[in-house]
C-alpha atoms as a PDB file:
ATOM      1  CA  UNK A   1     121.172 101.740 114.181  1.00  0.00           C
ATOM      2  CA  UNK A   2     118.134 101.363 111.698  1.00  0.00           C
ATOM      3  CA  UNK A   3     114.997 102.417 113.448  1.00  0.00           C
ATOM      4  CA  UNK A   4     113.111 103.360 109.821  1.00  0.00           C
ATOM      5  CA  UNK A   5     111.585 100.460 107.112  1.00  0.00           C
ATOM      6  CA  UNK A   6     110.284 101.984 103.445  1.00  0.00           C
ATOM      7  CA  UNK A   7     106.948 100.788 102.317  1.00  0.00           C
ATOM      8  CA  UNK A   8     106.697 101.262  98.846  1.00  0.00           C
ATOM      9  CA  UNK A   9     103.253 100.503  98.267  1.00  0.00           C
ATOM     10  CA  UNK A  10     101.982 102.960  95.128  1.00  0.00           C
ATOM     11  CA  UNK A  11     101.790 100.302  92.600  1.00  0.00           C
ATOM     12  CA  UNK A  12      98.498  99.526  91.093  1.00  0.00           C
ATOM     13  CA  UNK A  13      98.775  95.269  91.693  1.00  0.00           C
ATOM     14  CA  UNK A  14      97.114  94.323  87.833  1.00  0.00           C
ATOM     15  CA  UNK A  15      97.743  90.802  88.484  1.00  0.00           C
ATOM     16  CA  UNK A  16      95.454  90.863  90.601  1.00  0.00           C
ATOM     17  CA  UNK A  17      92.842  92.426  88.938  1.00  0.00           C
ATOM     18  CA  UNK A  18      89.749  92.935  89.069  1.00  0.00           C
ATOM     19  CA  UNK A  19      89.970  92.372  92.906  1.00  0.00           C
ATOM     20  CA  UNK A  20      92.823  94.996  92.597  1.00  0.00           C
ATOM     21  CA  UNK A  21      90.779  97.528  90.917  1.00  0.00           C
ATOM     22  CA  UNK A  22      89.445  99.373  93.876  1.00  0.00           C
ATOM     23  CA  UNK A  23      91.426  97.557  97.004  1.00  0.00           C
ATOM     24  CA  UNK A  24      95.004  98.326  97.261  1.00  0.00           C
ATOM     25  CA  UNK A  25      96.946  94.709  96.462  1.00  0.00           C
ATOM     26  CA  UNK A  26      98.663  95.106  99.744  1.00  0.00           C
ATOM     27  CA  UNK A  27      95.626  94.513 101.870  1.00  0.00           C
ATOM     28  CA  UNK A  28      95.001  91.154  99.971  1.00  0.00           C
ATOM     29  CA  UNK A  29      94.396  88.845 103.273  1.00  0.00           C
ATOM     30  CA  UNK A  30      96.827  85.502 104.027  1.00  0.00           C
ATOM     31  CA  UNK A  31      93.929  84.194 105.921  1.00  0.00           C
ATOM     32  CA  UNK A  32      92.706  86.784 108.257  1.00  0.00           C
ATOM     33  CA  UNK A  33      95.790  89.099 107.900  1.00  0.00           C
ATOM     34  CA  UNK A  34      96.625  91.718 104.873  1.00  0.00           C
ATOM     35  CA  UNK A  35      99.977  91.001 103.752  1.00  0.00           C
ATOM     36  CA  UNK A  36     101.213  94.839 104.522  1.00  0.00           C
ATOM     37  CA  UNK A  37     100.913  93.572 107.865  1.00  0.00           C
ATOM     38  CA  UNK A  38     102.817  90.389 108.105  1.00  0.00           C
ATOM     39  CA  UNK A  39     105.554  92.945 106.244  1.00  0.00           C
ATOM     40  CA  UNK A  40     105.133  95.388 109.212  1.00  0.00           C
ATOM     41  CA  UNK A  41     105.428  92.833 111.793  1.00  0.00           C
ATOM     42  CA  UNK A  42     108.767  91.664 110.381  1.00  0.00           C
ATOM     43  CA  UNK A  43     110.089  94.970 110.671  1.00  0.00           C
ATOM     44  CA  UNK A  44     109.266  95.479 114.147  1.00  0.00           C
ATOM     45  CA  UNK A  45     110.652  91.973 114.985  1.00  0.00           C
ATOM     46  CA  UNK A  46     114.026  93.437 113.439  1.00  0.00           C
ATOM     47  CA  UNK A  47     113.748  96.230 115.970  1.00  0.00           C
ATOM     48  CA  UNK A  48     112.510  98.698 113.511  1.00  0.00           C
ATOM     49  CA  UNK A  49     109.458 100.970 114.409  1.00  0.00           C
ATOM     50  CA  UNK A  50     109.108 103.887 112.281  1.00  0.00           C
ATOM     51  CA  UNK A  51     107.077 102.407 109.296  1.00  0.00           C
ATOM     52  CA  UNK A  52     107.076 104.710 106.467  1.00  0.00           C
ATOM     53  CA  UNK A  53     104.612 104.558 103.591  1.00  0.00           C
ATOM     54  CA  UNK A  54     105.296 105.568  99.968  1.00  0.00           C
ATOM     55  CA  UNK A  55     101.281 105.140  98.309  1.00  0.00           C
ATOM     56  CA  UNK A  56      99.492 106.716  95.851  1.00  0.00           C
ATOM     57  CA  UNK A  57      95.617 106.803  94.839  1.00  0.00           C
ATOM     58  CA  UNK A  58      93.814 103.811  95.836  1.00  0.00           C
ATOM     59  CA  UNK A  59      95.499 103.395  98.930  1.00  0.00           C
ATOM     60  CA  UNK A  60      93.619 104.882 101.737  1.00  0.00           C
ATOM     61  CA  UNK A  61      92.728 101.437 103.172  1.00  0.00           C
ATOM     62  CA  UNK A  62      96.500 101.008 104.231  1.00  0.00           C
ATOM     63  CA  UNK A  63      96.332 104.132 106.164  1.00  0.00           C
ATOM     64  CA  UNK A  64      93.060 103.107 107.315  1.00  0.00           C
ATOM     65  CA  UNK A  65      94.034  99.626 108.613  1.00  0.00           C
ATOM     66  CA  UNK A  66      97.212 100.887 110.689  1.00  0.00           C
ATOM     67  CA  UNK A  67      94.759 103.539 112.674  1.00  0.00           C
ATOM     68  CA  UNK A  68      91.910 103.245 115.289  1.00  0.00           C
ATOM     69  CA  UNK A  69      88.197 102.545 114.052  1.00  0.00           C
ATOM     70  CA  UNK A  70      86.256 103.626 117.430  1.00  0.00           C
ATOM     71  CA  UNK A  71      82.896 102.404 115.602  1.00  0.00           C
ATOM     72  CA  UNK A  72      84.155  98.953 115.258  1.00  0.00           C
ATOM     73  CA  UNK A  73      86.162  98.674 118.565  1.00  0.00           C
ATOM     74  CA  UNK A  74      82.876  99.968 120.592  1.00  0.00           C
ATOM     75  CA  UNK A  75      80.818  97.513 118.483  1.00  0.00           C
ATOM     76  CA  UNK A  76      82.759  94.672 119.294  1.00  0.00           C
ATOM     77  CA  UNK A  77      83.971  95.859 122.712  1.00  0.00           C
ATOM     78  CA  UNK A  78      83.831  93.276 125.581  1.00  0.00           C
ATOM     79  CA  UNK A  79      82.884  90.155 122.940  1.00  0.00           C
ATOM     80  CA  UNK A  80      85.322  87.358 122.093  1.00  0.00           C
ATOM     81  CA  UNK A  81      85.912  88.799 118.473  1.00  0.00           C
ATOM     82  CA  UNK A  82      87.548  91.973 120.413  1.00  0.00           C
ATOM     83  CA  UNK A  83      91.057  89.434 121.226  1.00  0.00           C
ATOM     84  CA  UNK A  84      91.140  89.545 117.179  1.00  0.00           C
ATOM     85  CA  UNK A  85      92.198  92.749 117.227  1.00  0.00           C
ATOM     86  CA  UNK A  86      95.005  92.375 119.322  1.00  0.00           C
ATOM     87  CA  UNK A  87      98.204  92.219 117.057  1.00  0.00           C
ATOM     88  CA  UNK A  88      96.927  95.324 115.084  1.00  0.00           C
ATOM     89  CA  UNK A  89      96.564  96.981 117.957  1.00  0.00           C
ATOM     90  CA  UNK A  90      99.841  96.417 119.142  1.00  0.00           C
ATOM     91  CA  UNK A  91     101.773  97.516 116.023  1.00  0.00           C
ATOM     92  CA  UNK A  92      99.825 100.703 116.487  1.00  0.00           C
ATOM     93  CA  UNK A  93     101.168 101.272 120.159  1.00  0.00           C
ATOM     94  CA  UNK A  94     104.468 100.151 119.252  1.00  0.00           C
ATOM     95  CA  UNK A  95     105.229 102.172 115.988  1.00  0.00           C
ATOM     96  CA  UNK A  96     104.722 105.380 113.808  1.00  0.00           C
ATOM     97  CA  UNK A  97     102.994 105.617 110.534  1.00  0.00           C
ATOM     98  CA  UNK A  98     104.134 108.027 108.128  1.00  0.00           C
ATOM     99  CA  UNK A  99     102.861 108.760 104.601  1.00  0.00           C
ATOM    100  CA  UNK A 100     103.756 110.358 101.253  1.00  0.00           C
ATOM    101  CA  UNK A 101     102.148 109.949  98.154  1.00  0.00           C
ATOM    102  CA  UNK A 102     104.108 108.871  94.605  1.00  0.00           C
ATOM    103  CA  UNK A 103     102.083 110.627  91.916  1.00  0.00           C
ATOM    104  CA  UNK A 104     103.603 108.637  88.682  1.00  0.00           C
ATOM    105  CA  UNK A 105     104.733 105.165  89.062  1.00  0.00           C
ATOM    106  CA  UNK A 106     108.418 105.377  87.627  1.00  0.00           C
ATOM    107  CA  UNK A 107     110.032 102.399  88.760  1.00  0.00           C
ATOM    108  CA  UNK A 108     110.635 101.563  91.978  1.00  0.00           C
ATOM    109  CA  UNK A 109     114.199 103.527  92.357  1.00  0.00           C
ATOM    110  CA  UNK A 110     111.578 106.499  92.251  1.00  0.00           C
ATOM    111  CA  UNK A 111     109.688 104.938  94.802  1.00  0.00           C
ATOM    112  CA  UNK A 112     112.680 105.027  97.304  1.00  0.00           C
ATOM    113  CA  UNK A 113     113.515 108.388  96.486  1.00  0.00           C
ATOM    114  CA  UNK A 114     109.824 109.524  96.965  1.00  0.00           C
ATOM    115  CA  UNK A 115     110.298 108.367 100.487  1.00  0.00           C
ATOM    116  CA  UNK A 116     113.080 110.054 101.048  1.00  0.00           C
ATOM    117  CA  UNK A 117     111.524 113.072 103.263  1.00  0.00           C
ATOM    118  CA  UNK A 118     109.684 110.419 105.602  1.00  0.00           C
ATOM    119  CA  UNK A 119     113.798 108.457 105.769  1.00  0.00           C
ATOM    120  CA  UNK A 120     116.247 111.747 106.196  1.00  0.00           C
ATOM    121  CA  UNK A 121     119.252 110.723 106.132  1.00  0.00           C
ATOM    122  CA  UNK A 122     119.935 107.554 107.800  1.00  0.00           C
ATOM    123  CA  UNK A 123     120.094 104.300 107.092  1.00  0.00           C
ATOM    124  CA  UNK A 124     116.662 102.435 106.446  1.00  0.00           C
ATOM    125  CA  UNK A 125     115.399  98.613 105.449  1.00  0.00           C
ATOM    126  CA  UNK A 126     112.709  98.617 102.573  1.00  0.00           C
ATOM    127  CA  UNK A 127     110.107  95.774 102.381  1.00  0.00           C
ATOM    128  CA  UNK A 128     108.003  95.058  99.442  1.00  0.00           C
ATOM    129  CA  UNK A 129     105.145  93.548 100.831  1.00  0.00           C
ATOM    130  CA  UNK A 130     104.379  90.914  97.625  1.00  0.00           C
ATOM    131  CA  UNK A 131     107.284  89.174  98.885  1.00  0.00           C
ATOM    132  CA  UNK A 132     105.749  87.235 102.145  1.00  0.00           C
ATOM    133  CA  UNK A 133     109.297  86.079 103.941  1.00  0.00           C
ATOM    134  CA  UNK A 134     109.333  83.689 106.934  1.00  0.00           C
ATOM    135  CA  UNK A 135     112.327  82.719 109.007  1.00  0.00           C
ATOM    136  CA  UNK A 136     113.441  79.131 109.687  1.00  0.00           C
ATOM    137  CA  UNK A 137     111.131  77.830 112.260  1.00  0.00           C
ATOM    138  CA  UNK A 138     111.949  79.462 115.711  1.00  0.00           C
ATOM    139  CA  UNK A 139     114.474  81.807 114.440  1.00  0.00           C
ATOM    140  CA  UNK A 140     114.760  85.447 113.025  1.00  0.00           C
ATOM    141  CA  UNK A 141     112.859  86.791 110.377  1.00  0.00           C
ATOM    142  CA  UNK A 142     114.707  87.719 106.867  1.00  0.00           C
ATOM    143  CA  UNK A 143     115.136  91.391 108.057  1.00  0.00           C
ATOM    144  CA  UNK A 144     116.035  90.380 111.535  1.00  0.00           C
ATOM    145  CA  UNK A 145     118.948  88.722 109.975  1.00  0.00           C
ATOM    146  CA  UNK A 146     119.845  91.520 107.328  1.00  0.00           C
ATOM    147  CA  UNK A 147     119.955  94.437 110.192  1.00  0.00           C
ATOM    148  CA  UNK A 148     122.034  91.822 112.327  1.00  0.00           C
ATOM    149  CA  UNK A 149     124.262  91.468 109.124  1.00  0.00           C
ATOM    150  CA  UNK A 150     124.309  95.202 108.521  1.00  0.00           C
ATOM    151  CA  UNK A 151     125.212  96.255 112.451  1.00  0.00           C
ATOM    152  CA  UNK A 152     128.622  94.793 111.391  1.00  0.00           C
ATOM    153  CA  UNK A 153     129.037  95.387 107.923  1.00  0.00           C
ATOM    154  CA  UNK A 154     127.454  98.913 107.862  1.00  0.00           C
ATOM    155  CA  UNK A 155     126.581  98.790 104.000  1.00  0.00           C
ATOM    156  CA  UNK A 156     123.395  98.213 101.795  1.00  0.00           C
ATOM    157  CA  UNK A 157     122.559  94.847 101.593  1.00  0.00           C
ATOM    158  CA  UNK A 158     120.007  92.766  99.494  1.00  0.00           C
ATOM    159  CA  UNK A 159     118.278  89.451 100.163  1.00  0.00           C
ATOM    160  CA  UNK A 160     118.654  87.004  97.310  1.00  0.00           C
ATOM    161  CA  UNK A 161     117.634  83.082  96.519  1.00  0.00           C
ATOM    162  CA  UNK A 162     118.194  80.894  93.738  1.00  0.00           C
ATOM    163  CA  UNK A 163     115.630  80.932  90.779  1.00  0.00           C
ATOM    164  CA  UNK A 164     115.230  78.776  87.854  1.00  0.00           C
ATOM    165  CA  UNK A 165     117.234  80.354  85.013  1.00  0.00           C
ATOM    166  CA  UNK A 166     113.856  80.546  83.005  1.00  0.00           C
ATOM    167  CA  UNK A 167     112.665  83.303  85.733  1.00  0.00           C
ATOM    168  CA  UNK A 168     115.656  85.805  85.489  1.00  0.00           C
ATOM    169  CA  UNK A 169     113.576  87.814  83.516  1.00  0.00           C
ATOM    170  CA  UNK A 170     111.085  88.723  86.608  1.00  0.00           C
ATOM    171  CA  UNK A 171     113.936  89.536  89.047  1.00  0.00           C
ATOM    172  CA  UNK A 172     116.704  92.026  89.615  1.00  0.00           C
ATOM    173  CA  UNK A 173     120.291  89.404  89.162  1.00  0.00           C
ATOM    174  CA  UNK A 174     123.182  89.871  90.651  1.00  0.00           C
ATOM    175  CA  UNK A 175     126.843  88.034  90.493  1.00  0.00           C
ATOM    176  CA  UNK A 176     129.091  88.385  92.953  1.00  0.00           C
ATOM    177  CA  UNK A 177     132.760  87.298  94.915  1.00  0.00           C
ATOM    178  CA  UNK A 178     131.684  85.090  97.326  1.00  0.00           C
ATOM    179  CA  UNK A 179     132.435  85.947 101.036  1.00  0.00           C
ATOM    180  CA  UNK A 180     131.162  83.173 102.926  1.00  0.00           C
ATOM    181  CA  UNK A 181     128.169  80.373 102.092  1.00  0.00           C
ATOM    182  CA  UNK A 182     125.781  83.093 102.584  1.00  0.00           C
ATOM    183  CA  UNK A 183     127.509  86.297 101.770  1.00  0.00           C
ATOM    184  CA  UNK A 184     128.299  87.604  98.326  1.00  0.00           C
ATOM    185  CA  UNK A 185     129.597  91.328  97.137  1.00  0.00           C
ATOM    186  CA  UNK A 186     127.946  92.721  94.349  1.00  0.00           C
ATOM    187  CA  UNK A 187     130.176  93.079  91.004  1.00  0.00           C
ATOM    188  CA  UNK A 188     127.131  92.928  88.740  1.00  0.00           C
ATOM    189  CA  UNK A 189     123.357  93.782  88.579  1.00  0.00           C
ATOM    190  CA  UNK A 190     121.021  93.341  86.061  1.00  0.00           C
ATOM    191  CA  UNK A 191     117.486  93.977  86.213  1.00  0.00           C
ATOM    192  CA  UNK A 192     115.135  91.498  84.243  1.00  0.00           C
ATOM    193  CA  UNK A 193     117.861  90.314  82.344  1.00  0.00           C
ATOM    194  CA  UNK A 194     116.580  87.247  79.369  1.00  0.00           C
ATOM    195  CA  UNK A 195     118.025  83.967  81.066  1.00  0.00           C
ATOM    196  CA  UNK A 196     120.957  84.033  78.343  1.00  0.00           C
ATOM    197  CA  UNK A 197     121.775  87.178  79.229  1.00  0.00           C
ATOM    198  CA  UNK A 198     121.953  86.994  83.438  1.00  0.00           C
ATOM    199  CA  UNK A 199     125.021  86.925  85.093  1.00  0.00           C
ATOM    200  CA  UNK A 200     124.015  84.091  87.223  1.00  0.00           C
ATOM    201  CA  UNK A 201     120.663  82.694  88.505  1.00  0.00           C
ATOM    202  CA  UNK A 202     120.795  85.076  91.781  1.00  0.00           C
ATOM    203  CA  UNK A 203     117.366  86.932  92.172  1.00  0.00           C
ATOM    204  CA  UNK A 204     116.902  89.587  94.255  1.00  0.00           C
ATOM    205  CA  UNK A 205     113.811  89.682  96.418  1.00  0.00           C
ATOM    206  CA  UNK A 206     111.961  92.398  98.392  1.00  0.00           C
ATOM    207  CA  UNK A 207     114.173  93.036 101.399  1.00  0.00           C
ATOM    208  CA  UNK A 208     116.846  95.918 101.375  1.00  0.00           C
ATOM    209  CA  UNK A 209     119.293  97.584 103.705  1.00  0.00           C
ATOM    210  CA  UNK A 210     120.006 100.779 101.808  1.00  0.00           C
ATOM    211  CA  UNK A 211     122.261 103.157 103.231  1.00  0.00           C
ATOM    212  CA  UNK A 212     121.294 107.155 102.780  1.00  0.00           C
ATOM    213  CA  UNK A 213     123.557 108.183  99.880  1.00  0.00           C
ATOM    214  CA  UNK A 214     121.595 105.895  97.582  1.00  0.00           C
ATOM    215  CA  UNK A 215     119.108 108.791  97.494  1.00  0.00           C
ATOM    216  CA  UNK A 216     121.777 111.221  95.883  1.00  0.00           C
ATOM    217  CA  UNK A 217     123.086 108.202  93.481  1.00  0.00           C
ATOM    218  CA  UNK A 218     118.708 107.483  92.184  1.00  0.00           C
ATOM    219  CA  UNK A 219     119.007 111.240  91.582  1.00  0.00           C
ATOM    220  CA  UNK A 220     121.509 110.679  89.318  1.00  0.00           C
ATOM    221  CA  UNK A 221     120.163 107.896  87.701  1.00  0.00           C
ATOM    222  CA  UNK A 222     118.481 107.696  84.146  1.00  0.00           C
ATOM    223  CA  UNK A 223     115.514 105.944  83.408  1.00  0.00           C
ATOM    224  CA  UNK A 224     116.517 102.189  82.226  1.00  0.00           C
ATOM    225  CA  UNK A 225     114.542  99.037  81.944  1.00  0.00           C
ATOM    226  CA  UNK A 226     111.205 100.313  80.455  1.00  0.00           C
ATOM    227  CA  UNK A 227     111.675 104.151  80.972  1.00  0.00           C
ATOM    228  CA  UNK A 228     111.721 103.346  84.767  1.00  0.00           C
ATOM    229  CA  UNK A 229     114.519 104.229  87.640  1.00  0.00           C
ATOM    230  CA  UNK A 230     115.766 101.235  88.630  1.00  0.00           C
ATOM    231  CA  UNK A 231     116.814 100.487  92.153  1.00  0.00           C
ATOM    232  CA  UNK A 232     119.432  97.605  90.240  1.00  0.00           C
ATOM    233  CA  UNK A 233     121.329 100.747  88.404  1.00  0.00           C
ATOM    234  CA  UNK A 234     121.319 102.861  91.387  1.00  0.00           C
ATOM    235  CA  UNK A 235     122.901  99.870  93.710  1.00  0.00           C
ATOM    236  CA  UNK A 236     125.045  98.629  90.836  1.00  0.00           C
ATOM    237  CA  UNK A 237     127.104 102.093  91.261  1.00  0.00           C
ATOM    238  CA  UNK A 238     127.393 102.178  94.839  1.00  0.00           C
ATOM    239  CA  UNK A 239     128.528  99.100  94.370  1.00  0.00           C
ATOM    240  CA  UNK A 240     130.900  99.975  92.043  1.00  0.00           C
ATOM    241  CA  UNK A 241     131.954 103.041  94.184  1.00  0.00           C
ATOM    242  CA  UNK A 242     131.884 101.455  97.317  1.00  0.00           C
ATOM    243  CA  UNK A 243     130.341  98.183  98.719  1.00  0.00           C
ATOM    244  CA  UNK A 244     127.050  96.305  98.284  1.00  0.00           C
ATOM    245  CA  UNK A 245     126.242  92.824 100.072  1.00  0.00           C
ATOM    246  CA  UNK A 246     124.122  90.194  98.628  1.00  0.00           C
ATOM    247  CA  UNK A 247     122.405  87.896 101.398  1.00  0.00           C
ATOM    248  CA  UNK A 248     121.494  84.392 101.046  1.00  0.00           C
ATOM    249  CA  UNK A 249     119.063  84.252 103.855  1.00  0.00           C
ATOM    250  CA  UNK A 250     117.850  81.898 106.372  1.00  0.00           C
ATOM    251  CA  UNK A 251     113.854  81.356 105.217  1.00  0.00           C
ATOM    252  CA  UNK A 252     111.299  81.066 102.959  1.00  0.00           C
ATOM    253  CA  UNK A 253     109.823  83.528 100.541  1.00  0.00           C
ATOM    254  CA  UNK A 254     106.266  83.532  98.814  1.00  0.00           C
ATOM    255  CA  UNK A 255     105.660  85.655  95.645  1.00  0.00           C
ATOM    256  CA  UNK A 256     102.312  87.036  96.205  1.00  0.00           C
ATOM    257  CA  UNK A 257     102.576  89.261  93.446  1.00  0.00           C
ATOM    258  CA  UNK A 258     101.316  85.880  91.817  1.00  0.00           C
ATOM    259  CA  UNK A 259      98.226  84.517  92.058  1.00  0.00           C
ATOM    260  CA  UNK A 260     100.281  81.105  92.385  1.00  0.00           C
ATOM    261  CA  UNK A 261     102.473  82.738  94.976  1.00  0.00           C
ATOM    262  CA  UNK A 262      99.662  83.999  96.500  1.00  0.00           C
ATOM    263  CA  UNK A 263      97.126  80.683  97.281  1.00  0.00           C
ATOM    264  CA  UNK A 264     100.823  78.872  98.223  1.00  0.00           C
ATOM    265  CA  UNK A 265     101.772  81.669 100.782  1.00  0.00           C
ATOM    266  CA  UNK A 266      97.614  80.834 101.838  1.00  0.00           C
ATOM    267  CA  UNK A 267      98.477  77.263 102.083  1.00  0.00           C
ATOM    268  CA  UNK A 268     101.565  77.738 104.039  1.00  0.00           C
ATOM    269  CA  UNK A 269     100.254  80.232 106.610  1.00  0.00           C
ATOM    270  CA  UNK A 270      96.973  78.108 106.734  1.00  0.00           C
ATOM    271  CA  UNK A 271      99.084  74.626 107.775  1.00  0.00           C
ATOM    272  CA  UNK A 272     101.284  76.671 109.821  1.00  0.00           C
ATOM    273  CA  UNK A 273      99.485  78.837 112.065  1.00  0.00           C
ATOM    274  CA  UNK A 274      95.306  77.816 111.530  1.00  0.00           C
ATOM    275  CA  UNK A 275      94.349  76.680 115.184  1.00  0.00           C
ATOM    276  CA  UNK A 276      92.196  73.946 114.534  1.00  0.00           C
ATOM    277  CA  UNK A 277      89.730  73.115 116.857  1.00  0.00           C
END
């Protein structure tokens, strides 16, 4: 069973700047809501409730947010903007916050391995929290789905969509045999290839089901694409060695690591849940 999801949250968000430049990018609001949330909510949909946090400077405000602020609650206590509260407050009853801190931002393959003393050595999902993923209406979220998939295929597993072949250069691409209409395993990984270059227009997005040796194989790693540890060269060997499972899911994803991505995901969310009077 997974019971653990990997935040890594330690990078610096400079698409975002200058809003960025003293708020962590993760606590960037879809309406009323910072985004690390609507990622933390989709874990614990998926059955997952130990939420562990890979952040660096800057990032106090994420610890902050998941913890109790007694000024505020007494302030507001007994009014109707206490009810507003609510959801926070029941993440915090329902899960555990852990936190480690990344001091140089190597890629994110050393991201996952920094989190490996909050993970042991288990299986664990990882959710990057720029990627804002909704389910088909009235069904599971995208990591619902992927631990589902995992609890009988008991391997690591990415989520992937089709991108425009102009865009393979932002994205980890994969090609793969095909299983089924939704199911694909890995026989090649690239990450950032040039759209000549990309083995197909497969992009993976910011939902994983890693299983633990992948901390041994990003140990072994070298630095690739830009001097950085790449999660694409670690999985690309266990593939190789074993099996990896790309996962066509059932959804929509926003890239709010754009400021595009971002005021469409606000749009969305706005049309879709804003109670209008």
């Amino acid at each position: 069973m997974i019971r653990k999801c990997l935040f890594p949250v330690a990078g610096y968000g400079t698409r975002f700047l200058p809003a960025t430049k003293a708020m962590a990018k993760e606590i960037l609001p879809i309406l009323d809501k910072p985004l690390v949330q609507y990622g933390v909510e989709e874990a614990l949909q998926a059955g997952l409730d130990g939420m562990a946090f890979v952040t660096g400077r800057s990032k106090r405000a994420i610890e902050d947010h998941f913890d109790i602020n007694y000024e505020l609650e007494d302030q507001i206590r007994g009014t109707p903007k206490e009810a507003m509260l609510n959801g926070i407050r029941e993440l915090i009853q329902k899960c555990t916050f852990s936190y480690t801190r990344q001091i140089q931002m190597k890629g994110l393959g050393h991201a996952i391995l920094t989190g490996r003393t909050l993970i042991g050595h288990e299986p664990f999902a990882v959710v990057l929290s720029d990627d804002l993923c909704f389910g088909e209406p009235g069904g599971p979220g995208v990591l619902q789905q992927m631990v589902a998939l995992y609890e009988r295929q008991q391997c690591s597993i990415v989520a992937i969509e089709e991108v425009p072949r102009d865009q393979t250069s932002s994205y980890g691409v994969i090609a793969g045999t095909a299983i089924d209409e939704r199911l694909l395993r890995v026989t090649d990984m690239v990450e950032k290839p040039k759209p000549e270059d990309a083995p197909s227009n497969l992009a993976i997005i910011g939902r994983y089901i890693l299983t633990p040796d992948i901390f041994d194989i990003i140990e072994e790693t070298p630095p690739g694409r830009n001097g950085e540890i790449q999660i694409t060269d670690a999985l690309l060997r266990q593939a190789k060695e074993g099996r990896v499972l790309a996962y066509r899911f059932k959804g929509r994803r926003f890239d709010c690591g754009s400021v595009e991505g971002y005021v469409e995901a606000t749009n969305h969310c706005f049309d879709t849940f804003y109670q209008r009077p």
